[in-house]
PDB file of N, CA and C in Angstrom:
ATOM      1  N   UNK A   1     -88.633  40.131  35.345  1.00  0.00           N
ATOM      2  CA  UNK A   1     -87.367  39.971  36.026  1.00  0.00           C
ATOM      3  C   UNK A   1     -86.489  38.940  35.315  1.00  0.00           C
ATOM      4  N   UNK A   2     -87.380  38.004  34.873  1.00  0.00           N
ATOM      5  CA  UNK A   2     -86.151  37.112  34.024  1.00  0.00           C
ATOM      6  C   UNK A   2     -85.526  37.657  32.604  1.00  0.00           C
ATOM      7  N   UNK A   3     -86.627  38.394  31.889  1.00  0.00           N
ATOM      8  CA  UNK A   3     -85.850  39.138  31.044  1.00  0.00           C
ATOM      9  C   UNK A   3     -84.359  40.174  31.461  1.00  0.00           C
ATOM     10  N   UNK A   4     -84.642  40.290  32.609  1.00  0.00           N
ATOM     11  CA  UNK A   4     -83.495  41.561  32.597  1.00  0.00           C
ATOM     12  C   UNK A   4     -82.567  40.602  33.353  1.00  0.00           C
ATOM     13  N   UNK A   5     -82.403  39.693  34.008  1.00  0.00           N
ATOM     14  CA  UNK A   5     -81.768  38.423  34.557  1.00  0.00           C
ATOM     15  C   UNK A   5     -81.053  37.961  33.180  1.00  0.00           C
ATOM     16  N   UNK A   6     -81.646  37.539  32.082  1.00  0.00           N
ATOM     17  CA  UNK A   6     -81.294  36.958  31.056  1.00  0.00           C
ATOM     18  C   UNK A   6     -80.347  37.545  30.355  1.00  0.00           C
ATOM     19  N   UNK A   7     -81.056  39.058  30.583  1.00  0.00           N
ATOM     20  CA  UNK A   7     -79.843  40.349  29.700  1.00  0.00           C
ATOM     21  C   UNK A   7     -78.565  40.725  30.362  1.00  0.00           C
ATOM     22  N   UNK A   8     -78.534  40.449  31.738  1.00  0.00           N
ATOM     23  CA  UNK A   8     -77.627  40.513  32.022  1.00  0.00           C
ATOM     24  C   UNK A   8     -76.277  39.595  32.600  1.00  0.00           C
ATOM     25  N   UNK A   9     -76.749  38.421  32.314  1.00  0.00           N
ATOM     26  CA  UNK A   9     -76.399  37.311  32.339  1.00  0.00           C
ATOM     27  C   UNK A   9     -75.427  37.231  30.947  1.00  0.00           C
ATOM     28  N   UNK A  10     -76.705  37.223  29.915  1.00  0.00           N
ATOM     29  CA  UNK A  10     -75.453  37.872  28.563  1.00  0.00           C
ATOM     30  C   UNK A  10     -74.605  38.719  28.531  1.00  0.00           C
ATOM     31  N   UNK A  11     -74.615  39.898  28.405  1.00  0.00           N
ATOM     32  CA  UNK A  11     -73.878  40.917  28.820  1.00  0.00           C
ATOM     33  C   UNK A  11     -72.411  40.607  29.460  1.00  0.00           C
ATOM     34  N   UNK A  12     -72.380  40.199  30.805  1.00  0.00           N
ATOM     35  CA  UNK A  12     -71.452  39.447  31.601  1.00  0.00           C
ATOM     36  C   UNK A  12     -70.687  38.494  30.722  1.00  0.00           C
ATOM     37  N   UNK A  13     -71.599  37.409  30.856  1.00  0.00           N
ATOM     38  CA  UNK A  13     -70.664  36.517  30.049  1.00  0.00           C
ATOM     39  C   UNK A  13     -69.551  36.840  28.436  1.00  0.00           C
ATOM     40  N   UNK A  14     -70.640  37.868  27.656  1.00  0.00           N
ATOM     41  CA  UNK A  14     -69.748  38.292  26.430  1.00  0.00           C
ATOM     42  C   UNK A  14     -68.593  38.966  27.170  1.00  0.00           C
ATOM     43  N   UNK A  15     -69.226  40.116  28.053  1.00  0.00           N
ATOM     44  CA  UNK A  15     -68.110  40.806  28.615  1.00  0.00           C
ATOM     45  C   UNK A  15     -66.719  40.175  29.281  1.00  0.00           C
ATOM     46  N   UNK A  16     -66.774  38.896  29.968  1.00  0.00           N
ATOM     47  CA  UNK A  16     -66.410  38.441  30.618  1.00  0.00           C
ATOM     48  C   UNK A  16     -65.310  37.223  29.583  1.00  0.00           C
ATOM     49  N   UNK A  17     -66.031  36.933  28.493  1.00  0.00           N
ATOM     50  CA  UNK A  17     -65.103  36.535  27.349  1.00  0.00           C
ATOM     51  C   UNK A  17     -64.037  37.029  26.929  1.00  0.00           C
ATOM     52  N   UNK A  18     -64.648  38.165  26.672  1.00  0.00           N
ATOM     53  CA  UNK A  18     -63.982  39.538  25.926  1.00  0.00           C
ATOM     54  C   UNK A  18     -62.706  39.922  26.628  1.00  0.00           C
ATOM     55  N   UNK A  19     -62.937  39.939  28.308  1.00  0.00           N
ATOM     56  CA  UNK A  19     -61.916  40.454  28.676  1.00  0.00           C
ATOM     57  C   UNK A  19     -60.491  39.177  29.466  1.00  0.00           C
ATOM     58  N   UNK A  20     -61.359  38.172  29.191  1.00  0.00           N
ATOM     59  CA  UNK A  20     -60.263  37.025  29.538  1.00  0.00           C
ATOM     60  C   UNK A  20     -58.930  36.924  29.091  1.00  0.00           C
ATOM     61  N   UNK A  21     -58.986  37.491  27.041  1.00  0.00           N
ATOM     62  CA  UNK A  21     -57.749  37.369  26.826  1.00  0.00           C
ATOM     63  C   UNK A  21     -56.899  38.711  27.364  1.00  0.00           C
ATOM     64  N   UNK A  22     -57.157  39.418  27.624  1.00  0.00           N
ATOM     65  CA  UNK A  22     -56.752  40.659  28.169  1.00  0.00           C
ATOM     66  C   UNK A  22     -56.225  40.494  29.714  1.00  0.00           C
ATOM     67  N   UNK A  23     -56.863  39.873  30.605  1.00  0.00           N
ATOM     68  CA  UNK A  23     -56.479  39.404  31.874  1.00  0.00           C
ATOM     69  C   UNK A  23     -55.596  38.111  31.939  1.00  0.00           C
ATOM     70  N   UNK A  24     -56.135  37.270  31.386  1.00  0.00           N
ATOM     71  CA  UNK A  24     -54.901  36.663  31.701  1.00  0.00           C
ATOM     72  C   UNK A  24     -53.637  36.481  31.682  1.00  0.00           C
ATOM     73  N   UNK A  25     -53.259  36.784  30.082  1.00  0.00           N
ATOM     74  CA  UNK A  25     -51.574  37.252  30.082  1.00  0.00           C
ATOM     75  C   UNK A  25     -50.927  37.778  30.989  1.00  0.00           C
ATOM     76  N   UNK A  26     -51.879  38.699  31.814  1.00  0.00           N
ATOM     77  CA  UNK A  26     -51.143  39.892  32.755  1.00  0.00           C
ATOM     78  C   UNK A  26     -51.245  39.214  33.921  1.00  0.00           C
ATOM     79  N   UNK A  27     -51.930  38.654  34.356  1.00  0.00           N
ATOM     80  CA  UNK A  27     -52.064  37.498  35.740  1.00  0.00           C
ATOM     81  C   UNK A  27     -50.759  36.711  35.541  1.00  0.00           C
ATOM     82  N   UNK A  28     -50.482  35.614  34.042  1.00  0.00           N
ATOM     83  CA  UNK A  28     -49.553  34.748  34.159  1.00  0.00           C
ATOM     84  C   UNK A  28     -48.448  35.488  34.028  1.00  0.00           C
ATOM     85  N   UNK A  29     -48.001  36.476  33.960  1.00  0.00           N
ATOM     86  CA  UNK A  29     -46.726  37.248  33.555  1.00  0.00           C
ATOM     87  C   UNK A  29     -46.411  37.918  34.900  1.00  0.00           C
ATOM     88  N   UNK A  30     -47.389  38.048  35.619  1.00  0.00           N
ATOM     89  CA  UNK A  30     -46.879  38.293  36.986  1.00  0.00           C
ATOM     90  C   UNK A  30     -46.092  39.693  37.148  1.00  0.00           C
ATOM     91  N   UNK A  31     -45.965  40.642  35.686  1.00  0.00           N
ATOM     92  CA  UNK A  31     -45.804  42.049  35.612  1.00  0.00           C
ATOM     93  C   UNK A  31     -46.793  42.736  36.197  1.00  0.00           C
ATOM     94  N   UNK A  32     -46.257  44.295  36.503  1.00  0.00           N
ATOM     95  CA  UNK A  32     -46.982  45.270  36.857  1.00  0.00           C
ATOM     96  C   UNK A  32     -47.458  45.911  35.525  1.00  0.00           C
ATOM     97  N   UNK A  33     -47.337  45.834  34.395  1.00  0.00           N
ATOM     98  CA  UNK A  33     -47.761  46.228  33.259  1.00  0.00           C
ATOM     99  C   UNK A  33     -48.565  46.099  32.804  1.00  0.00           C
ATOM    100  N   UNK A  34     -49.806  46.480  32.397  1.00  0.00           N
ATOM    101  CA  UNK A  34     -50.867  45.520  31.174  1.00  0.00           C
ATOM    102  C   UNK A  34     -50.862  46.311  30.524  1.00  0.00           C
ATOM    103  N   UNK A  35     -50.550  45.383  29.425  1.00  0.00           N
ATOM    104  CA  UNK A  35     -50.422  46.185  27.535  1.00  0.00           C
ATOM    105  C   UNK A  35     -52.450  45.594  27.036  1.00  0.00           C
ATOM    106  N   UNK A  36     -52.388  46.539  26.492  1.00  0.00           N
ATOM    107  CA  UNK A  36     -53.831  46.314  26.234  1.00  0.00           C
ATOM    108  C   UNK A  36     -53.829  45.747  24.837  1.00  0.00           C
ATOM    109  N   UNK A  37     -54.419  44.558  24.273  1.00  0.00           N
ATOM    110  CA  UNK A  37     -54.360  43.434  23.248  1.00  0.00           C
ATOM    111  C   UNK A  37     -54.868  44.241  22.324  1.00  0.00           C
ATOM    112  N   UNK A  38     -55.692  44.651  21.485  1.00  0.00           N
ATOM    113  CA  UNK A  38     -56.379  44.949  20.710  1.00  0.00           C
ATOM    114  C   UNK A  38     -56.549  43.866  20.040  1.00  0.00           C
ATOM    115  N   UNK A  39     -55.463  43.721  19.001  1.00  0.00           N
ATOM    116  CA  UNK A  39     -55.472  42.560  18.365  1.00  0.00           C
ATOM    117  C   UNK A  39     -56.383  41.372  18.705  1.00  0.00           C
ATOM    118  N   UNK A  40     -55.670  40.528  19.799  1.00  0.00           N
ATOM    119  CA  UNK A  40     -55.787  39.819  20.336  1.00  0.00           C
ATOM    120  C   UNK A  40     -57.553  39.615  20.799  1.00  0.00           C
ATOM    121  N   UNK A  41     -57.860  40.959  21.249  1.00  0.00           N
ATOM    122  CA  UNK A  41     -59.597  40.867  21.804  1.00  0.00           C
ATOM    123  C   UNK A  41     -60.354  40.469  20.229  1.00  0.00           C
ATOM    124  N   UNK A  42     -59.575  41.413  19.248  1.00  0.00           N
ATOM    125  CA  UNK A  42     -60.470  41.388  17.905  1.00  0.00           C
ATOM    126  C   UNK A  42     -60.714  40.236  17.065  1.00  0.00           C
ATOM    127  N   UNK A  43     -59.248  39.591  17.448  1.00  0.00           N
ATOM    128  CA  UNK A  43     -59.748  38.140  16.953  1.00  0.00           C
ATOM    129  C   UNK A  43     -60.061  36.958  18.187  1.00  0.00           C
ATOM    130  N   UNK A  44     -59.916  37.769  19.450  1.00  0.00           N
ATOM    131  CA  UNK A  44     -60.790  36.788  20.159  1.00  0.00           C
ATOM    132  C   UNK A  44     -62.713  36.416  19.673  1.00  0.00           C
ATOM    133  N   UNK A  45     -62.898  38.016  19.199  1.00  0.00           N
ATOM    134  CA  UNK A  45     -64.553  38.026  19.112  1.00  0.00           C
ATOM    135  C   UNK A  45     -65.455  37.695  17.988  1.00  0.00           C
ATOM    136  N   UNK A  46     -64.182  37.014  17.356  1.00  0.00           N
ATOM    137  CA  UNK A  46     -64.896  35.990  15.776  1.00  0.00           C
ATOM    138  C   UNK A  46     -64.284  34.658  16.307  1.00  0.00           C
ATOM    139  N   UNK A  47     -63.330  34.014  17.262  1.00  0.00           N
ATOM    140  CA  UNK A  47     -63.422  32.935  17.003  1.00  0.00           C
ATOM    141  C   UNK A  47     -64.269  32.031  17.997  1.00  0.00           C
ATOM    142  N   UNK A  48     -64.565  30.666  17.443  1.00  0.00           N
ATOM    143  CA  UNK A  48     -65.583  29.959  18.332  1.00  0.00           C
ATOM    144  C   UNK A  48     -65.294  29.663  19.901  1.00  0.00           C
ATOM    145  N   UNK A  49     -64.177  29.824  19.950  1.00  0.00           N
ATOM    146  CA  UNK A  49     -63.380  29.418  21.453  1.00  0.00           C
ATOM    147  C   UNK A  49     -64.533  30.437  22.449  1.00  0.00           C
ATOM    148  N   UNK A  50     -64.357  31.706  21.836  1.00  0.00           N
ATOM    149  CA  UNK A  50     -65.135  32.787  22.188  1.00  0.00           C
ATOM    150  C   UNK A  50     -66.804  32.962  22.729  1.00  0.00           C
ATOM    151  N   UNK A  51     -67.348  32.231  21.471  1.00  0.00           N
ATOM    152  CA  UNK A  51     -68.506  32.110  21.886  1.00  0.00           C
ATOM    153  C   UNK A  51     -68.769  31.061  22.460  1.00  0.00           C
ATOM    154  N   UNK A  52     -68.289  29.730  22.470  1.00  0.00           N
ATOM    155  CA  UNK A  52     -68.434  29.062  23.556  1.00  0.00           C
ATOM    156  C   UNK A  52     -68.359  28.741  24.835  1.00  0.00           C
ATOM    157  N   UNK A  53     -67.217  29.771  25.449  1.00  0.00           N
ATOM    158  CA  UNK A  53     -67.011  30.326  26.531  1.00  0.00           C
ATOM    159  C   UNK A  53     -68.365  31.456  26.901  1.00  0.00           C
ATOM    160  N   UNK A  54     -68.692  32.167  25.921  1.00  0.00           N
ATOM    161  CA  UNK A  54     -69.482  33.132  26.388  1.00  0.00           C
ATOM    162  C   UNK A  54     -70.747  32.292  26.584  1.00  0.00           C
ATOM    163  N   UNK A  55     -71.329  31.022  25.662  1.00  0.00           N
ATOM    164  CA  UNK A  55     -72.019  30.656  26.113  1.00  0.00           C
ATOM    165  C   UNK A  55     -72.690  30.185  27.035  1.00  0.00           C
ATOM    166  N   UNK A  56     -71.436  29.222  27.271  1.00  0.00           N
ATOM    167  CA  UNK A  56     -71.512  28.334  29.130  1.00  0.00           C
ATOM    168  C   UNK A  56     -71.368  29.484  30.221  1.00  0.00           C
ATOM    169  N   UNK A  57     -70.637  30.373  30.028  1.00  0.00           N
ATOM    170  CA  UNK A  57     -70.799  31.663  30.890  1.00  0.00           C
ATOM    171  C   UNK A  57     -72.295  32.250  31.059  1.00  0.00           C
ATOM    172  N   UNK A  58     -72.871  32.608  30.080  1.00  0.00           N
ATOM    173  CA  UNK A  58     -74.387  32.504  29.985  1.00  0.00           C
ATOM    174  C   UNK A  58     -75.235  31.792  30.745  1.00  0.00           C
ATOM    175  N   UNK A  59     -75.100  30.424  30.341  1.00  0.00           N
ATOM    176  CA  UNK A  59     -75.784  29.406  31.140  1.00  0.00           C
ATOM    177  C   UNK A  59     -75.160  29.187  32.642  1.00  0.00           C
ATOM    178  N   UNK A  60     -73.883  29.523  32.943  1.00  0.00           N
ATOM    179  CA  UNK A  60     -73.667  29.188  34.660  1.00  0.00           C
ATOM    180  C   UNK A  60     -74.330  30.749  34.769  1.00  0.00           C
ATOM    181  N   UNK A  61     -74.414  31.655  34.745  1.00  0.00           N
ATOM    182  CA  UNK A  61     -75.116  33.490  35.374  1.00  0.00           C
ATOM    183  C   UNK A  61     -76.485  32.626  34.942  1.00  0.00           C
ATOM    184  N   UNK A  62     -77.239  32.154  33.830  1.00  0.00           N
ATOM    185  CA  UNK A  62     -78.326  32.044  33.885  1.00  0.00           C
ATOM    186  C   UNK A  62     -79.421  30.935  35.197  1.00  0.00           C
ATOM    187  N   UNK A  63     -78.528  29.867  34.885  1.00  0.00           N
ATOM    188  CA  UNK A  63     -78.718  28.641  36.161  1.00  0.00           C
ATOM    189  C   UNK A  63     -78.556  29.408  37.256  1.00  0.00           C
ATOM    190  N   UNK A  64     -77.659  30.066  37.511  1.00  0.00           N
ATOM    191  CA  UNK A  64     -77.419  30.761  39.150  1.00  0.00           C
ATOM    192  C   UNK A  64     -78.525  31.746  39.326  1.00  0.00           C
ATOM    193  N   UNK A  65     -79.103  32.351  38.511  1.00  0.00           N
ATOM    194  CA  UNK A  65     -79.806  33.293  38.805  1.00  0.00           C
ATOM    195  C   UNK A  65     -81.176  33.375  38.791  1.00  0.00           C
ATOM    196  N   UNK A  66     -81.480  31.859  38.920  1.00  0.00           N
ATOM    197  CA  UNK A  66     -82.996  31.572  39.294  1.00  0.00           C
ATOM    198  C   UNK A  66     -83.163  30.230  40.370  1.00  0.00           C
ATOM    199  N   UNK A  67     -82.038  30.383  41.059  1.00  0.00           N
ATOM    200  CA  UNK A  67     -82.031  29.035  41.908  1.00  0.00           C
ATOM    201  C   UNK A  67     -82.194  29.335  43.413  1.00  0.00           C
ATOM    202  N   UNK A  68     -83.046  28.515  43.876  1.00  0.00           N
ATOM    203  CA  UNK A  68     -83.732  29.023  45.046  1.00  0.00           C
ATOM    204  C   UNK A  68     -83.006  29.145  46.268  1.00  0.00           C
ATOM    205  N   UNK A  69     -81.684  28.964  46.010  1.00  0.00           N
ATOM    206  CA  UNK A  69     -80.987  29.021  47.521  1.00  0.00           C
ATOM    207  C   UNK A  69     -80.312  30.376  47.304  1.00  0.00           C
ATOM    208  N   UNK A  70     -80.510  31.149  48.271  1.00  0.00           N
ATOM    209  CA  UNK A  70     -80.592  32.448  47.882  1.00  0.00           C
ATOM    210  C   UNK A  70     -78.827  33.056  48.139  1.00  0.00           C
ATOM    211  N   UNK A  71     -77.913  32.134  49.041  1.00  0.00           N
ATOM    212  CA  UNK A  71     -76.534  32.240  48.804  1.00  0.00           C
ATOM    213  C   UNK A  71     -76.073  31.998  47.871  1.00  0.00           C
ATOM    214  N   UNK A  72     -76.374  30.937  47.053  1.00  0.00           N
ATOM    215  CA  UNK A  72     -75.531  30.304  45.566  1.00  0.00           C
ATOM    216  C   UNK A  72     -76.360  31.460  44.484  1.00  0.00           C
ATOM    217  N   UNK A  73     -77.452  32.666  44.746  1.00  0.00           N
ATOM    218  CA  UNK A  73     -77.890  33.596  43.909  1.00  0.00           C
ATOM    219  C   UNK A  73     -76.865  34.581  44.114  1.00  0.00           C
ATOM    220  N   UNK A  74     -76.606  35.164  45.291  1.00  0.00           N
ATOM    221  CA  UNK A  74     -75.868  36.406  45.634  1.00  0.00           C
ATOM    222  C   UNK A  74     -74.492  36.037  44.894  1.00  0.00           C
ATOM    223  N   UNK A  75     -73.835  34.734  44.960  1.00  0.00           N
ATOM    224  CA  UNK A  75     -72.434  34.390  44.925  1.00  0.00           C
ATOM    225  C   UNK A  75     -72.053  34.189  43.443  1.00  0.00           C
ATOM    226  N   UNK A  76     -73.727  33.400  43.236  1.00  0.00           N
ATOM    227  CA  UNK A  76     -73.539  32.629  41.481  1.00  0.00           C
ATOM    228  C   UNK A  76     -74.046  33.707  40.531  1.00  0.00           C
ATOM    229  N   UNK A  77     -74.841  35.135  40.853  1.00  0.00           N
ATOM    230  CA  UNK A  77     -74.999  35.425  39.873  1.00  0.00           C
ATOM    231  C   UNK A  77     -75.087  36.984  39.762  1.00  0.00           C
ATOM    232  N   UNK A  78     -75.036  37.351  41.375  1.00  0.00           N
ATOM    233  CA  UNK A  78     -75.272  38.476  41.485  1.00  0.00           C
ATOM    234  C   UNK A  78     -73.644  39.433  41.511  1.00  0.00           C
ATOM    235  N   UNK A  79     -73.015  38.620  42.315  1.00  0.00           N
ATOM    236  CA  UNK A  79     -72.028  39.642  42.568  1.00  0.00           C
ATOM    237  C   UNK A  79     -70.822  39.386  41.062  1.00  0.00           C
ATOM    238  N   UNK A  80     -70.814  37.976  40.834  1.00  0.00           N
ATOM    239  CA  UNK A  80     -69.851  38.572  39.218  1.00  0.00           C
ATOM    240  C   UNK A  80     -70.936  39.021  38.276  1.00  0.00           C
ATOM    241  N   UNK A  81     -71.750  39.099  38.341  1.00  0.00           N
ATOM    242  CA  UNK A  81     -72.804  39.993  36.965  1.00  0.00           C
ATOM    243  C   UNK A  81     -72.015  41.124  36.701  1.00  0.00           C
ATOM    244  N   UNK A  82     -72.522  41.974  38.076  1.00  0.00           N
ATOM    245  CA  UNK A  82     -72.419  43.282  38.421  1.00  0.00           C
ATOM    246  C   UNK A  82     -70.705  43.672  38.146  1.00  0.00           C
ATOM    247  N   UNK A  83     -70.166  42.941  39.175  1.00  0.00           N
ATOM    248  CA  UNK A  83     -68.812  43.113  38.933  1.00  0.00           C
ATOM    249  C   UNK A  83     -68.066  42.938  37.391  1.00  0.00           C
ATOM    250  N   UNK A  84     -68.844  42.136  36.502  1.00  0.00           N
ATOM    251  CA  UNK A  84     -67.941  42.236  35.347  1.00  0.00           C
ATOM    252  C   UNK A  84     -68.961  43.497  34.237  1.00  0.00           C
ATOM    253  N   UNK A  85     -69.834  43.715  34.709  1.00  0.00           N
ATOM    254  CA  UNK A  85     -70.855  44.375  33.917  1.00  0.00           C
ATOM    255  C   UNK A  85     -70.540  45.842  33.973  1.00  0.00           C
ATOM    256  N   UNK A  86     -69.819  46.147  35.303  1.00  0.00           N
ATOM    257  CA  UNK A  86     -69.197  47.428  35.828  1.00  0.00           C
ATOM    258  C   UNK A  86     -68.149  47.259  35.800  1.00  0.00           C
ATOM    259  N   UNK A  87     -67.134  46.633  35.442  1.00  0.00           N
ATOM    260  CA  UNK A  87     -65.719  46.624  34.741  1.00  0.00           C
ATOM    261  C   UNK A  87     -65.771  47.371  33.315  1.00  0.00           C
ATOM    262  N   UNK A  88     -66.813  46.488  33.021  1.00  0.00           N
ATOM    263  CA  UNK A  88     -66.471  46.336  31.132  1.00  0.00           C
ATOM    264  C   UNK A  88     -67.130  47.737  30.774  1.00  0.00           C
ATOM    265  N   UNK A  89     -68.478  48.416  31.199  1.00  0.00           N
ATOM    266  CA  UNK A  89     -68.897  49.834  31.162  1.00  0.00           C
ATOM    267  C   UNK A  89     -67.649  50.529  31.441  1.00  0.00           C
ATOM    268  N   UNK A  90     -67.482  50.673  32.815  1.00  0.00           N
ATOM    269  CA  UNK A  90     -66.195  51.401  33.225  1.00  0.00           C
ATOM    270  C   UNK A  90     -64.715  51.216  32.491  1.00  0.00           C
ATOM    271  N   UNK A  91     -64.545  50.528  32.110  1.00  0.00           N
ATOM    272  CA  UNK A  91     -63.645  50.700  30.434  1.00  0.00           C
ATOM    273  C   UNK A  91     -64.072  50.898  29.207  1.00  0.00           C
ATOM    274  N   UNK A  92     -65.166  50.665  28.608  1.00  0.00           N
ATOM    275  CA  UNK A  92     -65.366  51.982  27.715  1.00  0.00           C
ATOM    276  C   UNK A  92     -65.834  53.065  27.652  1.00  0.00           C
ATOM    277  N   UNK A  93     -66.274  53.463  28.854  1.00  0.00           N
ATOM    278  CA  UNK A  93     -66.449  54.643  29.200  1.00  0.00           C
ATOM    279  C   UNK A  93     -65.409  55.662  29.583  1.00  0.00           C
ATOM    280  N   UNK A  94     -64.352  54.992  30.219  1.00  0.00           N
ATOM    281  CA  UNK A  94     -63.121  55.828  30.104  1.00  0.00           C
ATOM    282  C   UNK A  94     -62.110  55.570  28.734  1.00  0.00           C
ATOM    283  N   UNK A  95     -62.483  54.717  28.050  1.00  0.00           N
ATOM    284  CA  UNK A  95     -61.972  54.528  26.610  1.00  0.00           C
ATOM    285  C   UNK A  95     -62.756  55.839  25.759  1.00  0.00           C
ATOM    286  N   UNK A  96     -63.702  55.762  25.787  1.00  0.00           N
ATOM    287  CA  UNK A  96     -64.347  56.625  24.364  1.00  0.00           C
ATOM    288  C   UNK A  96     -64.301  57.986  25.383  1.00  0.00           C
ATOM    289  N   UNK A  97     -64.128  58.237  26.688  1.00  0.00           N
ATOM    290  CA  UNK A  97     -63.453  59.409  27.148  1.00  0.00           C
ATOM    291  C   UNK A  97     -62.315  59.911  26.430  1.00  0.00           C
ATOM    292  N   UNK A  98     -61.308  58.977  26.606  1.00  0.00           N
ATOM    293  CA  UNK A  98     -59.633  59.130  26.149  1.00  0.00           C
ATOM    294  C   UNK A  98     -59.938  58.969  24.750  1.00  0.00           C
ATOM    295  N   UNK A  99     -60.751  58.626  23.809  1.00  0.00           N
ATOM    296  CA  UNK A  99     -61.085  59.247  22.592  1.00  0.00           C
ATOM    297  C   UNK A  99     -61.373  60.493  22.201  1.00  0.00           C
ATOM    298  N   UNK A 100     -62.627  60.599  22.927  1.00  0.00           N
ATOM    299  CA  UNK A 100     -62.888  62.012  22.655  1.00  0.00           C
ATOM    300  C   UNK A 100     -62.421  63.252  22.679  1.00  0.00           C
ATOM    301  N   UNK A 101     -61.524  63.149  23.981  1.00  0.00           N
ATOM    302  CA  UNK A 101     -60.735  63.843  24.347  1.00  0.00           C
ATOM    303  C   UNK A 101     -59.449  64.275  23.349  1.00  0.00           C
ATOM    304  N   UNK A 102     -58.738  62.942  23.032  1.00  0.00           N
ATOM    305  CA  UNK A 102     -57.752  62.853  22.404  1.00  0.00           C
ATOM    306  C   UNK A 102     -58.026  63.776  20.638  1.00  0.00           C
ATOM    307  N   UNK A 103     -58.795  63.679  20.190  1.00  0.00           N
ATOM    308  CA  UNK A 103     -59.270  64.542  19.035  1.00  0.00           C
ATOM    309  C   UNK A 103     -59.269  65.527  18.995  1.00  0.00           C
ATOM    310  N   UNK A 104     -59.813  66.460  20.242  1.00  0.00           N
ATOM    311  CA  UNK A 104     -60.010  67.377  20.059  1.00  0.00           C
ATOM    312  C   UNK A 104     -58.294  68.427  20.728  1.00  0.00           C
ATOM    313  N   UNK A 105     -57.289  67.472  20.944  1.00  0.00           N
ATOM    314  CA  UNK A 105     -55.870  68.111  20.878  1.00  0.00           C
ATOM    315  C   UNK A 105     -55.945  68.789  21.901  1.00  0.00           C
TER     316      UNK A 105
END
């Protein structure tokens, strides 16, 4: 269980890196629009800002998700896991949809 705790703890947190620069612009801009970064994600995921965020993200899902009070588990590790783990699937899964699709004309 801690292996798959651990894996998904990672997961989250990269995911959860990844999609920060993408969310926030559109939060502070207070538009109904979101332009999707590309750019912006691609050189989010080489620079260190990146992995250090993903790290401590790591370690708060990892700390939360072996701590015995079983509210600060549900709150600290369970419900944003899932929730960013099923964001970030559920966009490339409808991404490499709208790929696939798109090819074949």
């Amino acid at each position: 269980m801690k292996l798959y705790k651990g894996a998904m703890s990672g997961l989250a947190a990269i995911l959860l890196a990844l999609m920060a620069p993408l969310i926030l612009p559109a939060i502070r801009s207070g538009n109904n629009t979101i332009s999707i970064r590309l750019e912006t994600t691609a050189r989010a995921f080489v620079s260190p800002g990146f992995w250090l965020g993903a790290i401590g993200l790591f370690a708060l899902f990892f700390v939360a998700s072996g701590a015995r009070n079983r509210v600060l588990q549900i709150f600290g590790f369970w419900i944003p896991t899932l929730i960013v783990v099923a964001t970030g699937l559920t966009f490339t899964v409808v991404v490499a949809y709208v790929v696939m699709h798109a090819r074949r004309g």
